[in-house]
N, C-alpha and C. Protein backbone atom coordinates (compact mmCIF):
# COMPACT_ATOMS: atom_id res chain seq x y z
N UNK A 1 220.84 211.68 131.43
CA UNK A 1 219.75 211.43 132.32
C UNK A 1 220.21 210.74 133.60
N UNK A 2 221.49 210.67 133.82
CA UNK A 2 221.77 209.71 134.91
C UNK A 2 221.95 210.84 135.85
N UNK A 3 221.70 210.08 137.26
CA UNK A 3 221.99 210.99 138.79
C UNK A 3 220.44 211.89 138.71
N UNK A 4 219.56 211.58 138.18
CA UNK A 4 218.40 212.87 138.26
C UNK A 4 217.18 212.20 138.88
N UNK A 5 217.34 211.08 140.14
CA UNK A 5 216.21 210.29 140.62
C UNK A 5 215.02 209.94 139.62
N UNK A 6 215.20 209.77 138.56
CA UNK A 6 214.18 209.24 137.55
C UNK A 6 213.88 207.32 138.11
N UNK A 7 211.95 207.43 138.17
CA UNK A 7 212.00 206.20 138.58
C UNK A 7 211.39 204.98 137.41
N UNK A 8 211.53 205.96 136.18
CA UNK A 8 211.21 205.37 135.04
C UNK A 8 212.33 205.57 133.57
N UNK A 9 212.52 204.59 132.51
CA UNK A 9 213.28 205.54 131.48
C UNK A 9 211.98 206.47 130.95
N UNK A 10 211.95 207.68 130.44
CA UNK A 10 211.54 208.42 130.14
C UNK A 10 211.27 208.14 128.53
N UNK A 11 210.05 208.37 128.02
CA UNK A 11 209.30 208.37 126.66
C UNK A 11 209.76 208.94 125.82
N UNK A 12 210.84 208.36 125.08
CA UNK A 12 211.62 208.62 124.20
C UNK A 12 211.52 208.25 122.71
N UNK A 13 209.94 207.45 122.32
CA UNK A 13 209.76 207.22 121.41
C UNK A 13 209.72 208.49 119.94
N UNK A 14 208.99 209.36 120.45
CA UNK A 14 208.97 211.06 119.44
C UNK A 14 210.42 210.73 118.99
N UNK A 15 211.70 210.47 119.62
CA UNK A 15 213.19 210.63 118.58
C UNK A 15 213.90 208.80 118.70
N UNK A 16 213.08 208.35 118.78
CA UNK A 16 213.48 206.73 118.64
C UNK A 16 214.51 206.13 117.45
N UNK A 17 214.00 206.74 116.78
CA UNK A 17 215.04 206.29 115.20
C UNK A 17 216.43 207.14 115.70
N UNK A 18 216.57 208.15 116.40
CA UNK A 18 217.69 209.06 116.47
C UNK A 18 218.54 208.56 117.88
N UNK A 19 217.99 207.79 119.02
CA UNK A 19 218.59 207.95 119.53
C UNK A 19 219.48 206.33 119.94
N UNK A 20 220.75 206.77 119.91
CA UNK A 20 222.33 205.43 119.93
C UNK A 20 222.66 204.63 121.30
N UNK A 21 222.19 205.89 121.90
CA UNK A 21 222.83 205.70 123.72
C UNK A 21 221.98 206.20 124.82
N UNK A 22 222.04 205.59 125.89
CA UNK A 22 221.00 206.17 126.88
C UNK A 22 221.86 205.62 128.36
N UNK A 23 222.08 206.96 129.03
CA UNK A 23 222.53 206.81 130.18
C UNK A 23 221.23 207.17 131.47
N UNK A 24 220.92 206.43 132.34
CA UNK A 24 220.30 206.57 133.17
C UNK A 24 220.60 205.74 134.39
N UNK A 25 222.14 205.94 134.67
CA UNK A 25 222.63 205.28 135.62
C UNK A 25 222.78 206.14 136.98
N UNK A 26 222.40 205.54 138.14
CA UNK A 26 222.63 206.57 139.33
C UNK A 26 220.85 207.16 139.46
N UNK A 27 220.13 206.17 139.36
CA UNK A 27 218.52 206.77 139.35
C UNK A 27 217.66 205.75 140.14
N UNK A 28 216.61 205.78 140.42
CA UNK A 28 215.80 205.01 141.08
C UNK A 28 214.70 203.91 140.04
N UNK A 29 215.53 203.51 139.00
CA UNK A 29 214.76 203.11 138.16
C UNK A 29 214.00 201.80 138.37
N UNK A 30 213.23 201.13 138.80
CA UNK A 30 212.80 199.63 139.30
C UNK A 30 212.22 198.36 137.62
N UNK A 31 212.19 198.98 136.84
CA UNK A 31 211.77 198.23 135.94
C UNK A 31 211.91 199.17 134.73
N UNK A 32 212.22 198.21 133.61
CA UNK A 32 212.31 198.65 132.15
C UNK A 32 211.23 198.01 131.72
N UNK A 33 210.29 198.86 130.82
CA UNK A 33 209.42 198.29 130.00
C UNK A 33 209.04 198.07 128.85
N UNK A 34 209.17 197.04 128.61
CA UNK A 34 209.50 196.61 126.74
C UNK A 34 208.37 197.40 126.20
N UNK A 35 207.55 197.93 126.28
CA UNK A 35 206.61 198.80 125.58
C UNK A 35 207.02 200.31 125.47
N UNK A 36 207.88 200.32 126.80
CA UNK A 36 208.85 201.89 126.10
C UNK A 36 209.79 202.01 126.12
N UNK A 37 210.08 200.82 125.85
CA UNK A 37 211.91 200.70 125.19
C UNK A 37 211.56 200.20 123.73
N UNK A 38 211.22 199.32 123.48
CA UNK A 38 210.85 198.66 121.75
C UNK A 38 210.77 199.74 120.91
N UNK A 39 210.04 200.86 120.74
CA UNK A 39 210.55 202.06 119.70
C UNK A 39 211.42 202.70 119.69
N UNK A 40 212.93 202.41 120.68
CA UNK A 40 213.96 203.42 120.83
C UNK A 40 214.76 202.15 119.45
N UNK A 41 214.66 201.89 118.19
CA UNK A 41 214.87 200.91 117.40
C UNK A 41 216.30 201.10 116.65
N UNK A 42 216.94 202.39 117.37
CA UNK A 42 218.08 203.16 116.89
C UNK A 42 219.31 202.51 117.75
N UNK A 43 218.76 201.99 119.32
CA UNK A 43 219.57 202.18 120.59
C UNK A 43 220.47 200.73 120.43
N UNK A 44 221.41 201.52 120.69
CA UNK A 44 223.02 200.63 120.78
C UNK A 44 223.60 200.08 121.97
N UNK A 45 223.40 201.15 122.93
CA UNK A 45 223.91 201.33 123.98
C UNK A 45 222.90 201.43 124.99
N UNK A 46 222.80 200.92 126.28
CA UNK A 46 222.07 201.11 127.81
C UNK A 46 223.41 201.76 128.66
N UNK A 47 223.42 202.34 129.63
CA UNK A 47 223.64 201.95 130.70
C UNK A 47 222.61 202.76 131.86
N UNK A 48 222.91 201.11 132.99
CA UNK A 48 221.47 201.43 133.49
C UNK A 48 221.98 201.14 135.37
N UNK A 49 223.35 200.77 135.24
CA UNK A 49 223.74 200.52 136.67
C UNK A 49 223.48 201.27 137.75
N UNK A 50 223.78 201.19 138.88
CA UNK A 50 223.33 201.82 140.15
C UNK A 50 221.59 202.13 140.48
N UNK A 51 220.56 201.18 139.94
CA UNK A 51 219.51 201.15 139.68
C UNK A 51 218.89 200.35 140.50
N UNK A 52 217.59 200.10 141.26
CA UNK A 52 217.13 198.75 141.86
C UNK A 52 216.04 197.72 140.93
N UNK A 53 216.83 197.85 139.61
CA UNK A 53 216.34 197.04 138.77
C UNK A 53 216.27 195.57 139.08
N UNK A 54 216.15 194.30 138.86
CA UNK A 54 216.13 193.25 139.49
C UNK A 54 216.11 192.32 138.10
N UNK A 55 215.41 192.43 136.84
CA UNK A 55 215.08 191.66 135.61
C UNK A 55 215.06 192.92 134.82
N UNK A 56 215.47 192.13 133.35
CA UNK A 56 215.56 193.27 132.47
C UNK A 56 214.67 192.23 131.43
N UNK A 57 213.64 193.00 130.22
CA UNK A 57 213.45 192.37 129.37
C UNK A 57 214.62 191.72 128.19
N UNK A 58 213.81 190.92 127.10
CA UNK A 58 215.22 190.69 126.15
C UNK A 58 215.31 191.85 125.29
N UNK A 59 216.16 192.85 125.64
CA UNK A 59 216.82 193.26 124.69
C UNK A 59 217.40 193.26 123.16
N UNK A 60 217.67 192.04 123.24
CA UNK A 60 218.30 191.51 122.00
C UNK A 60 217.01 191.57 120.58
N UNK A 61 216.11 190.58 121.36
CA UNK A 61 214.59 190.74 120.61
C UNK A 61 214.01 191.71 120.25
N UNK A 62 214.34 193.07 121.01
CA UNK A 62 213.35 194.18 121.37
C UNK A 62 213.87 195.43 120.50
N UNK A 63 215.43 195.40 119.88
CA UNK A 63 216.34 196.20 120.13
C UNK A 63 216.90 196.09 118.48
N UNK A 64 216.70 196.31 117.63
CA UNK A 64 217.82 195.26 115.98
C UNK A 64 219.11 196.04 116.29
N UNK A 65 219.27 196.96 116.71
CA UNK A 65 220.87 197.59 116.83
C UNK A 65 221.56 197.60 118.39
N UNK A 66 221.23 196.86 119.12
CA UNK A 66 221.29 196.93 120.32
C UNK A 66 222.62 195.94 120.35
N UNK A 67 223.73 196.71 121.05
CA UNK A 67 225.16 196.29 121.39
C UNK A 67 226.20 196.29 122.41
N UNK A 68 225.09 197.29 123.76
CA UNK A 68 226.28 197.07 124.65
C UNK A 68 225.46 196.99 125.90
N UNK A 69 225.36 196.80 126.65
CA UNK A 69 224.60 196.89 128.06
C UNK A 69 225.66 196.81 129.17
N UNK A 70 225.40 197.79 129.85
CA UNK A 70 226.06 198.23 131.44
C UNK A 70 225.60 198.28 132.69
N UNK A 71 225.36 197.02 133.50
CA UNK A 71 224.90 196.76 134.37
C UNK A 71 225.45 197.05 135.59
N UNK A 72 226.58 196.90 135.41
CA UNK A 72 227.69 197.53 136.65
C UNK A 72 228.86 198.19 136.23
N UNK A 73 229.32 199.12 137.02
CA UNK A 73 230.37 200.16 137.20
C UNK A 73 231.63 199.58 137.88
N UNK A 74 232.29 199.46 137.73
CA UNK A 74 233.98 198.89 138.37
C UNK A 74 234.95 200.09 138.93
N UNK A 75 234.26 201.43 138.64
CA UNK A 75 234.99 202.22 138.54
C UNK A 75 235.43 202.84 140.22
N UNK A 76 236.86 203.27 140.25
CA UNK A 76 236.82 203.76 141.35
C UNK A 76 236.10 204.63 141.92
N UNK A 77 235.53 203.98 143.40
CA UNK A 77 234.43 204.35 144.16
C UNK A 77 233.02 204.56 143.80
N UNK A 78 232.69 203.76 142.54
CA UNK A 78 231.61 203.84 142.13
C UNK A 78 231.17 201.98 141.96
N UNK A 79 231.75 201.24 142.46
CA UNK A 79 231.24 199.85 142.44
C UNK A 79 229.78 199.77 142.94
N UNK A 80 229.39 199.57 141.72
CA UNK A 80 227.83 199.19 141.98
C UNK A 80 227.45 198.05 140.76
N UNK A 81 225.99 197.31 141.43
CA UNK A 81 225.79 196.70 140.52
C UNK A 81 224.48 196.64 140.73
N UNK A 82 223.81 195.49 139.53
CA UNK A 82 222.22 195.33 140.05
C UNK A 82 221.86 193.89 140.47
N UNK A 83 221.60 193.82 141.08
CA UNK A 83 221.00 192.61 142.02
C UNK A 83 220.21 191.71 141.18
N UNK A 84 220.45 190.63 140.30
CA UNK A 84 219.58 190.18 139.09
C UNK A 84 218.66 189.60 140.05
N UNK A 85 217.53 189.33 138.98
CA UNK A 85 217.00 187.74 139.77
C UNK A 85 217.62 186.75 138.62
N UNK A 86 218.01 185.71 138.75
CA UNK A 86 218.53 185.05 137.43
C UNK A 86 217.41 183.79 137.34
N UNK A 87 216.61 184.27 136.57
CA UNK A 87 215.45 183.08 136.06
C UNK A 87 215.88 183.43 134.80
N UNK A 88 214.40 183.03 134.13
CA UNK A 88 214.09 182.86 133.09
C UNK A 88 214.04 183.95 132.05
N UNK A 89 213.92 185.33 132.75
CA UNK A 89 214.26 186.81 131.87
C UNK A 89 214.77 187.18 131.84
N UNK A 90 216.06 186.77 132.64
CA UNK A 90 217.59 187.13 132.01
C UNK A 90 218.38 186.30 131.11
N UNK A 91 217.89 184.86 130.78
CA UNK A 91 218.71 183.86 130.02
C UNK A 91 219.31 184.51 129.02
N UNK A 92 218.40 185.32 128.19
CA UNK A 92 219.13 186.29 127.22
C UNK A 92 220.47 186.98 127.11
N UNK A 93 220.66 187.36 128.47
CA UNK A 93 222.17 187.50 128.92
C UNK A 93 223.17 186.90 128.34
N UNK A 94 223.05 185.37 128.54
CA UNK A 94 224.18 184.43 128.42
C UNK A 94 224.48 184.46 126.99
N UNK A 95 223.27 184.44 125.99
CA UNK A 95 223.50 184.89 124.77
C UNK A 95 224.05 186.20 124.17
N UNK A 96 223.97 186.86 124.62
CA UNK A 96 224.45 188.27 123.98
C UNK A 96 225.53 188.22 123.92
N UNK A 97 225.81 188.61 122.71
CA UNK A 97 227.36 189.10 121.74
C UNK A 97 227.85 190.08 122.03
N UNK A 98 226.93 191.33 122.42
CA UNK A 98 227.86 192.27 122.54
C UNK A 98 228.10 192.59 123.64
N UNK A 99 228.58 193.97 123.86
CA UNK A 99 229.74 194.47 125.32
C UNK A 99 228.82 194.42 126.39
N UNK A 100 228.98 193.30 127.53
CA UNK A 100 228.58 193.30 128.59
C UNK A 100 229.11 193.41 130.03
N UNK A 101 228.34 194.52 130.67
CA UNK A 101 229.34 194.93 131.97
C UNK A 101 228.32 194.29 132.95
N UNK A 102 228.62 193.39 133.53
CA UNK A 102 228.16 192.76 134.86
C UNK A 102 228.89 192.43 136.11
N UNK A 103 228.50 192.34 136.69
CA UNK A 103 229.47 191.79 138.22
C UNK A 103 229.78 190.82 137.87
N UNK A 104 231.16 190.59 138.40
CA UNK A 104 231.20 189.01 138.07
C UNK A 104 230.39 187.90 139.39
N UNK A 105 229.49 188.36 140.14
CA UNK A 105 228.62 187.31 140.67
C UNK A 105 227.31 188.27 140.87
N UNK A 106 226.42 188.44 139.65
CA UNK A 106 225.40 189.25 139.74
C UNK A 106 224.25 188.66 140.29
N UNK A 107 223.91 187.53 140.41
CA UNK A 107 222.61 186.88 140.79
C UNK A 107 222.34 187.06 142.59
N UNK A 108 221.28 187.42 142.99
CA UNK A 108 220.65 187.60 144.09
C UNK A 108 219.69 186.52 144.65
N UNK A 109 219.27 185.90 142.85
CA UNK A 109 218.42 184.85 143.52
C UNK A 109 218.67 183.73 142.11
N UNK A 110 218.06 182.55 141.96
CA UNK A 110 217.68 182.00 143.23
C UNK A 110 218.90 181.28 144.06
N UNK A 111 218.43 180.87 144.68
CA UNK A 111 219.82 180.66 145.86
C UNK A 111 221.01 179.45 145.30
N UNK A 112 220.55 179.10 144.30
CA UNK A 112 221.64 178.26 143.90
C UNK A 112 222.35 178.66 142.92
N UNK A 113 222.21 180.36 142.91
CA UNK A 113 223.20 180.56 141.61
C UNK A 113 223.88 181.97 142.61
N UNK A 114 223.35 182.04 143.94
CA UNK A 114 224.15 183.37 144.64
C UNK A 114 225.17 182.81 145.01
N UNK A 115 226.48 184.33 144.71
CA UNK A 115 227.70 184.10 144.72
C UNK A 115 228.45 182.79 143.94
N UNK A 116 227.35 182.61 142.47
CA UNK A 116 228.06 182.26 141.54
C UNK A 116 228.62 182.90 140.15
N UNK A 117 229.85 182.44 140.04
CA UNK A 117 230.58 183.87 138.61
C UNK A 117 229.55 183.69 137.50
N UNK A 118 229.62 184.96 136.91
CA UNK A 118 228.77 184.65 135.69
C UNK A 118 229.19 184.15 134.89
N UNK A 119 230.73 184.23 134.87
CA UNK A 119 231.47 183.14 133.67
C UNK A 119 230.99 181.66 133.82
N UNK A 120 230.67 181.33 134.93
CA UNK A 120 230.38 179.94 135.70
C UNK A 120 229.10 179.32 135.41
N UNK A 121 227.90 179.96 135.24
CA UNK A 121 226.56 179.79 134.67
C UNK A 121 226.59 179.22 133.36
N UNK A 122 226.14 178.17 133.01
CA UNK A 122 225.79 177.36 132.02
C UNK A 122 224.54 177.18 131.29
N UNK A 123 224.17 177.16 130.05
CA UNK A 123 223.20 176.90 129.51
C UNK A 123 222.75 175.85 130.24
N UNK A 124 223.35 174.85 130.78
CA UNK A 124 222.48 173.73 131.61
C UNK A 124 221.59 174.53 132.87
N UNK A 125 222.50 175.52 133.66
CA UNK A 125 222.05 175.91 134.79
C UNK A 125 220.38 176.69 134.40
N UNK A 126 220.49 177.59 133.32
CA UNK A 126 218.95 178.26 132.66
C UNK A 126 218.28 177.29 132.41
N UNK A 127 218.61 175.81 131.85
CA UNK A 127 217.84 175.21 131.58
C UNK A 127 216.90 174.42 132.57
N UNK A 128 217.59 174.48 133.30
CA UNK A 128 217.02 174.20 135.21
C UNK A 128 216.51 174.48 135.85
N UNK A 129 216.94 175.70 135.66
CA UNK A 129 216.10 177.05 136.03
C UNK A 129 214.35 177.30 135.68
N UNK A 130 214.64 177.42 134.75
CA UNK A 130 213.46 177.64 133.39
C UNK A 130 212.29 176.28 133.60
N UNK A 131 212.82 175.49 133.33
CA UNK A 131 212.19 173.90 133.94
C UNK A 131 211.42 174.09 135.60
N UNK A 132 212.29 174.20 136.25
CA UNK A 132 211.67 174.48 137.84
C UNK A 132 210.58 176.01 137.63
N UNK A 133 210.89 176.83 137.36
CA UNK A 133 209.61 177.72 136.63
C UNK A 133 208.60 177.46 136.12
N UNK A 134 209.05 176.44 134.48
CA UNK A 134 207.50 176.18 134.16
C UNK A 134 206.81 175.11 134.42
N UNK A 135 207.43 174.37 135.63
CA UNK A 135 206.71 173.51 136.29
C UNK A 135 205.90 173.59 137.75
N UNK A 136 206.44 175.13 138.15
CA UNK A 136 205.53 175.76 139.40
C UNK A 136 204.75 176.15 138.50
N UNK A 137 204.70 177.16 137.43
CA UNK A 137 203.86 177.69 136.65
C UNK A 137 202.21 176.42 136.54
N UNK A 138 202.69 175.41 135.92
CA UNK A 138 201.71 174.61 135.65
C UNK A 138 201.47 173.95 136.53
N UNK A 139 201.92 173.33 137.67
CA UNK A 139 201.23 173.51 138.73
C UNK A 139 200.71 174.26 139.90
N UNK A 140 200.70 175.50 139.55
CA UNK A 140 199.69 176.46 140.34
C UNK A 140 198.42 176.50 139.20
N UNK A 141 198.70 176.44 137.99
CA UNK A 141 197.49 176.82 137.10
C UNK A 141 196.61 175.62 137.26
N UNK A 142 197.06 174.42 137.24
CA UNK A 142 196.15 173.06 137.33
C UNK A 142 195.98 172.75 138.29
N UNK A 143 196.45 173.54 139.64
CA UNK A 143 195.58 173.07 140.79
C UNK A 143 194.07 174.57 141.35
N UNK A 144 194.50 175.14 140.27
CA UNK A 144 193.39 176.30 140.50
C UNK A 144 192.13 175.89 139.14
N UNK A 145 192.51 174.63 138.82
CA UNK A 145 191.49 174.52 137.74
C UNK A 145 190.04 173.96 138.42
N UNK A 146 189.09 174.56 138.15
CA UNK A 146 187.93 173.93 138.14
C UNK A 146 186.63 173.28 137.50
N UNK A 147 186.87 172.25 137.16
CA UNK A 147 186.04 171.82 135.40
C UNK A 147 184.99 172.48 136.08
N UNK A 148 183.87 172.87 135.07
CA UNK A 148 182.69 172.88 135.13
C UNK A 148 181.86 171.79 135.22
């Protein structure tokens, strides 16, 4: 499926138990959606590079056989990668065990983690992260509150 301007992965649940691997790299894909990825319950393998993806769901959660993810290409004349946002829906990343192809400085945002290695990111740094999130979070919700 890769190189065929697809701007979605395609509904692959009908052979979900059957299918290991899914290439859809080289496409216009902008978002993965855990509602039609979660029945592919077979899938081992992504690759999803050269994409203007930005956040990926957790995988790991979504996925019981899920083992390799390919975010970027190294390959000659094909260096590409995807532009993370590195909050709170990629932390999952840092956890994963299995084969991961990333840039080694994938983050785009937020600005205190651009043009930092991913080897370099710390469970402290998500935890910072995540914190400054759910503390805009709760304060946009409690200043839009209005008792009755």
């Amino acid at each position: 499926m890769s190189s065929n301007s697809l701007d979605r992965i395609p509904d692959l649940c009908a052979i979900g138990r059957t299918v290991e691997w899914i290439s859809v790299a080289r496409n216009n894909i902008k978002t993965i959606s855990p509602e039609n990825i979660s029945c592919l319950k077979a899938l081992q393998q992504l690759v999803i590079y050269s994409n203007p993806i930005s956040t990926l769901p957790d995988l790991m959660s979504l996925l019981p056989s899920f083992k390799g993810l390919y975010i970027y290409s190294s390959r000659l004349g094909d260096s590409s990668s995807i532009p993370l946002e590195c909050d709170c829906g990629v932390a999952w990343l840092k956890d994963f065990e299995g084969t991961l192809e990333i840039h080694p400085t994938p983050c785009h945002s937020p600005p205190s983690l651009v043009n930092t290695k991913w080897s370099s990111i710390t469970k402290r740094h998500w935890i910072e992260i995540c914190r400054e999130s759910i503390f805009l979070y709760f304060t946009l919700i409690s200043s839009s509150y209005q008792p009755l």
